[in-house]
Protein backbone atom coordinates (compact mmCIF):
# COMPACT_ATOMS: atom_id res chain seq x y z
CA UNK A 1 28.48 5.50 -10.88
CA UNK A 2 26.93 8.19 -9.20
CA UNK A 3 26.76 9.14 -5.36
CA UNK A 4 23.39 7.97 -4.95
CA UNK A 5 24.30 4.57 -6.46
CA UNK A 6 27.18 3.83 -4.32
CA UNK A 7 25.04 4.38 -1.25
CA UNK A 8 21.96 3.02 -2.11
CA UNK A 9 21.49 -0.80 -1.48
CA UNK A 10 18.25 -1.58 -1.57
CA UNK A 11 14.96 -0.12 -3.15
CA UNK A 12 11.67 -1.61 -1.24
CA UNK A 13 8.39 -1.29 -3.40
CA UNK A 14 4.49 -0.52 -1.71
CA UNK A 15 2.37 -3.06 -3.32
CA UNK A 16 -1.08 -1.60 -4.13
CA UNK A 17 -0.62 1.81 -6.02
CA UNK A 18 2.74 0.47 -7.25
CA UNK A 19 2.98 -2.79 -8.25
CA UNK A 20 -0.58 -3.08 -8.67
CA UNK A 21 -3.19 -0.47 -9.74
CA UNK A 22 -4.69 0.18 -6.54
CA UNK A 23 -8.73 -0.27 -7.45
CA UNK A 24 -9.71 0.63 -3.87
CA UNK A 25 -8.72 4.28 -4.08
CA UNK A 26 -10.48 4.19 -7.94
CA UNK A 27 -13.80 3.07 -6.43
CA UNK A 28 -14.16 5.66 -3.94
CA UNK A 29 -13.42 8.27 -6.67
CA UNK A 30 -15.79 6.56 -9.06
CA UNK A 31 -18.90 6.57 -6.39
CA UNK A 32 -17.88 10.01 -4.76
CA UNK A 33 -21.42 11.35 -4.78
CA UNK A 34 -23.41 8.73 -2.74
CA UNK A 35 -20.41 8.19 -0.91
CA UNK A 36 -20.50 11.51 0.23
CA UNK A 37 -23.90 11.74 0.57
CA UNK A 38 -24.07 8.71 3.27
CA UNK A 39 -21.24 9.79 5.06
CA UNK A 40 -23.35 12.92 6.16
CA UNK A 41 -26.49 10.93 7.56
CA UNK A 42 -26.83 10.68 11.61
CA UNK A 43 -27.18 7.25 11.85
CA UNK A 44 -24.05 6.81 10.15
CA UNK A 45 -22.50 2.96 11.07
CA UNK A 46 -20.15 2.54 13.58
CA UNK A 47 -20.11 6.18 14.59
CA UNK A 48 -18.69 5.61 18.06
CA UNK A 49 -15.38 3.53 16.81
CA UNK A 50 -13.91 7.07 16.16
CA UNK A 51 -14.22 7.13 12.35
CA UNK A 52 -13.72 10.53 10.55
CA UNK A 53 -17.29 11.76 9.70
CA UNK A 54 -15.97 13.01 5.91
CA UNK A 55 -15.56 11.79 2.64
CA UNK A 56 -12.94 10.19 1.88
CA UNK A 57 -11.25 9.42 5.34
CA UNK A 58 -14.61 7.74 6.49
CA UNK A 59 -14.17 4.77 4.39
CA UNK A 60 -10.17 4.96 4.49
CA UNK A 61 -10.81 4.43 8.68
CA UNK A 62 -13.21 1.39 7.55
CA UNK A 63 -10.53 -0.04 5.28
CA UNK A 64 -8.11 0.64 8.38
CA UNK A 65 -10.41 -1.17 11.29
CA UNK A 66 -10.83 -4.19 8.70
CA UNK A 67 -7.42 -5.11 7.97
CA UNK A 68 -6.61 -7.73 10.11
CA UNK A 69 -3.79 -6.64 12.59
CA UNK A 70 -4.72 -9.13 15.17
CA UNK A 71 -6.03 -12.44 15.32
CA UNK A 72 -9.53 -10.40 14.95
CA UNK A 73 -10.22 -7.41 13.00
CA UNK A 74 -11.95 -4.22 14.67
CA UNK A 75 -14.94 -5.36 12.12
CA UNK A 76 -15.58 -8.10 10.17
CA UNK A 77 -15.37 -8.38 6.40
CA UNK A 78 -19.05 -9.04 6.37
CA UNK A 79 -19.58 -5.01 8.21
CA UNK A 80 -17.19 -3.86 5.86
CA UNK A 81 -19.00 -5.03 2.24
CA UNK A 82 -22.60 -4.08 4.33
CA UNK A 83 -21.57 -0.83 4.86
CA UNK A 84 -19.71 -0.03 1.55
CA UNK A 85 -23.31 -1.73 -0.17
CA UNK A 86 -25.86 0.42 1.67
CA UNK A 87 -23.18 3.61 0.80
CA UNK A 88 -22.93 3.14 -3.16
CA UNK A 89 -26.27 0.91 -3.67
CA UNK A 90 -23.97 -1.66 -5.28
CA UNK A 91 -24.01 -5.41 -4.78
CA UNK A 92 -20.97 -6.46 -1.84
CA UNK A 93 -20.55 -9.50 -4.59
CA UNK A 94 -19.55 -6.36 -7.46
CA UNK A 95 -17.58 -4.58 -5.12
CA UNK A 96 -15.55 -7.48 -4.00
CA UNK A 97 -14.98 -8.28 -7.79
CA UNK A 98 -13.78 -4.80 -8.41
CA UNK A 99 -11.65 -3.83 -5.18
CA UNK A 100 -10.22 -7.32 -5.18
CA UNK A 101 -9.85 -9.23 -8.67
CA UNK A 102 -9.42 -6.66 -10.90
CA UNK A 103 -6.40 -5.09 -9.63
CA UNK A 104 -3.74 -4.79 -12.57
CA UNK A 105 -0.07 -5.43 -12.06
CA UNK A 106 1.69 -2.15 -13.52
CA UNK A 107 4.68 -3.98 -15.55
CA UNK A 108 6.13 -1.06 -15.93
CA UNK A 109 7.07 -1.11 -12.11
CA UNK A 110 7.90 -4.71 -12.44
CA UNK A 111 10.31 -4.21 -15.50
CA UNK A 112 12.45 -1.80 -13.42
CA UNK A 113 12.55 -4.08 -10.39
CA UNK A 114 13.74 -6.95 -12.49
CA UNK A 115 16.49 -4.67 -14.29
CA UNK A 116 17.59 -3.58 -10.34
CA UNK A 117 17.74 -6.91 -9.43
CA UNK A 118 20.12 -8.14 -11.85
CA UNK A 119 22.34 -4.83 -11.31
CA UNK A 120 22.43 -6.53 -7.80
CA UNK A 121 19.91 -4.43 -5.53
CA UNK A 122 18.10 -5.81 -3.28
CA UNK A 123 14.10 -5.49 -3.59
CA UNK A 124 11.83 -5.09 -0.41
CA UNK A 125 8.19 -4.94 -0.42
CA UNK A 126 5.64 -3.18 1.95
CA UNK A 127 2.15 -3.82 1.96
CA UNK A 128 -0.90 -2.52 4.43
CA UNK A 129 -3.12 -5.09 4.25
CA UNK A 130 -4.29 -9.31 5.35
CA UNK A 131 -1.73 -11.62 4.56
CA UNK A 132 -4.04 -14.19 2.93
CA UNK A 133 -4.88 -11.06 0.10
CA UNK A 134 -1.67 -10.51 -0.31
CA UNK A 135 -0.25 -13.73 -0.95
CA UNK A 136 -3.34 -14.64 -3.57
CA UNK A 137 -1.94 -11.74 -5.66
CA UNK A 138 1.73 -12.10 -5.33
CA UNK A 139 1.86 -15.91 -5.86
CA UNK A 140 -0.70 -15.60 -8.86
CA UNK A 141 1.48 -13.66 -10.64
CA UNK A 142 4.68 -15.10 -9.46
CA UNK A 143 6.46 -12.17 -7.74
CA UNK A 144 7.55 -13.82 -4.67
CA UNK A 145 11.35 -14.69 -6.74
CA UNK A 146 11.43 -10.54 -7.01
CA UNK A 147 11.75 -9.64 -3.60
CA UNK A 148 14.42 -10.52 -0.57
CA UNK A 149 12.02 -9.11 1.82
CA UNK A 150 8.27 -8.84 2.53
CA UNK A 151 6.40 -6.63 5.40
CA UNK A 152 3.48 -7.01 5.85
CA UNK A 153 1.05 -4.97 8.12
CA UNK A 154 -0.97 -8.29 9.10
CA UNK A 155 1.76 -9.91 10.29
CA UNK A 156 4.03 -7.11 12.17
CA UNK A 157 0.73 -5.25 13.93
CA UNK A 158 1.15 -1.61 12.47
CA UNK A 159 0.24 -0.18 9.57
CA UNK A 160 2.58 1.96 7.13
CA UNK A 161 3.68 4.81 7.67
CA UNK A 162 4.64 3.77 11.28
CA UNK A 163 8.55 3.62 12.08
CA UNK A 164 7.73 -0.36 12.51
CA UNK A 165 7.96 -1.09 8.87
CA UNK A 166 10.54 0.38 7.80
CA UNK A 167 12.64 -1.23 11.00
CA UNK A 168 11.93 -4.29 10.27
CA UNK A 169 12.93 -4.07 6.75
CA UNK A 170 16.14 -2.84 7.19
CA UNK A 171 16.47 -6.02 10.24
CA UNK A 172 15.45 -8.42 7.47
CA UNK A 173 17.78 -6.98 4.62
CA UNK A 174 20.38 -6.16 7.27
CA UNK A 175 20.97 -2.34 5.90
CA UNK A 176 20.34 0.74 7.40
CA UNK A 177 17.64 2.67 6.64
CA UNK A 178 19.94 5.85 4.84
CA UNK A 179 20.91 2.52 2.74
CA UNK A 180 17.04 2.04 1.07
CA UNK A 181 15.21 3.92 -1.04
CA UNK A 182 11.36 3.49 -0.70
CA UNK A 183 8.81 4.18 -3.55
CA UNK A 184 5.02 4.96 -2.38
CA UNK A 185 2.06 6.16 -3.67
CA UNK A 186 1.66 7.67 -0.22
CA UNK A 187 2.91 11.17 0.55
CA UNK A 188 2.81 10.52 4.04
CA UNK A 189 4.47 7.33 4.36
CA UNK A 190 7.11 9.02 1.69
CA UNK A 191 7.60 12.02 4.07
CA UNK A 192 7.65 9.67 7.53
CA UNK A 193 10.31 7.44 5.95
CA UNK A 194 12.60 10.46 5.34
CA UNK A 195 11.80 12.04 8.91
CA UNK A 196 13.63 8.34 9.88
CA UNK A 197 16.53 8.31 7.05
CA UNK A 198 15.11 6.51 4.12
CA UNK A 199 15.38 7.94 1.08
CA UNK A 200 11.78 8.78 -0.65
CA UNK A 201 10.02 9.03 -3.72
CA UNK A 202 6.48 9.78 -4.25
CA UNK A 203 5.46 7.54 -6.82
CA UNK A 204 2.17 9.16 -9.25
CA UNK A 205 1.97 6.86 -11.96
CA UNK A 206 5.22 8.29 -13.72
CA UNK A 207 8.22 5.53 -14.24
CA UNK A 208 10.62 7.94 -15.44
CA UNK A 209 10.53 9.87 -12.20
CA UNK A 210 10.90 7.13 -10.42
CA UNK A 211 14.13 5.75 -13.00
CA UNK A 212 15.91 9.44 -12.30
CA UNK A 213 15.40 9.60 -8.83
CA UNK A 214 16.98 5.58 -8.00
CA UNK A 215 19.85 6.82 -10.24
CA UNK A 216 20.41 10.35 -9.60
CA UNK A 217 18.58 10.87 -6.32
CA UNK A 218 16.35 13.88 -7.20
């Protein structure tokens, strides 16, 4: 057994980018140029809610305002779909199909979490994003029985990469932090859990690096 083994514990999973394919980030690539082009335009929506004027972190600050971190969102679903319509000329019916139902679970992923599981780890999982969402796509494909912990952004009031997730994780596994490792597609939230103790890996669609690093640690 190697160093990294005896002091890791726990390895806690993001959901969309990880687990699933994360279809969001996808679309935005896919319908760059009228993205871009609307972002520029002076009567750009909600302008005065302190939204980044630029492509991408325009519609990354929408995404942000609509996830639902209080009992009401900054904007509605209904703003969100208008807005991301009128910016790609696609139906909000299409894009709602495409950002929401055909996310694919990466089995890959799931495979390794089911092989740490059994060598007795314990799984966590952290997710930005509405509870309700969240819950249609774990319990469809029958994850809950993977993981002894869920945060979720919806239900705590922050959104990853604050300090707030990764606290309550370790309070709901009962480890310490330096005891986790967390894989993310994020390089932020990678680099903010290690400025708090965690141990990090950037996940970018590659298993294997994620297999060495659990193991070995680099």
């Amino acid at each position: 057994m190697t160093q990294m083994e005896r002091d890791m514990k726990a390895i806690i999973f993001d959901l969309f980018g990880v687990i699933y394919k994360d279809r969001w980030k996808e679309w935005l690539k896919e319908n760059k140029p009228k993205l871009e082009k609307f972002v520029v335009q002076s009567n750009l929506p909600l302008k005065n809610k302190g939204l980044r004027l630029e492509y991408p972190d325009y519609y990354f600050d929408l995404i942000r305002l609509n996830n639902d971190l209080s009992t009401k969102p900054a904007i509605s679903d209904k703003q969100f779909y208008d807005i991301l319509s009128q910016a790609s000329g696609i139906s909000e019916k299409d894009i709602r199909y495409v950002i929401h139902d055909t996310s694919v679970l990466n089995y890959e992923i799931v495979g390794l979490i089911k092989e740490l599981k059994s060598k007795g780890y314990k799984i966590g999982l952290i997710t930005n994003g509405n509870k309700k969402i969240v819950d249609e796509f774990i319990s469809m494909d029958d994850l809950y029985k993977l993981f002894d912990a869920v945060v979720i952004s919806s239900e705590i009031g922050k959104l990853k990469p604050d300090p707030a997730f990764f606290e309550q994780m370790s309070k709901s596994l009962q480890l310490p932090l330096e005891e986790m490792v967390l894989v993310d597609d994020s390089r932020r939230t990678v680099e903010e859990a290690r400025k708090i103790g965690m141990k990090s890996i950037h996940y970018n669609n590659d298993i294997k690096s994620v297999i060495h690093f659990v193991y070995y640690g680099d």
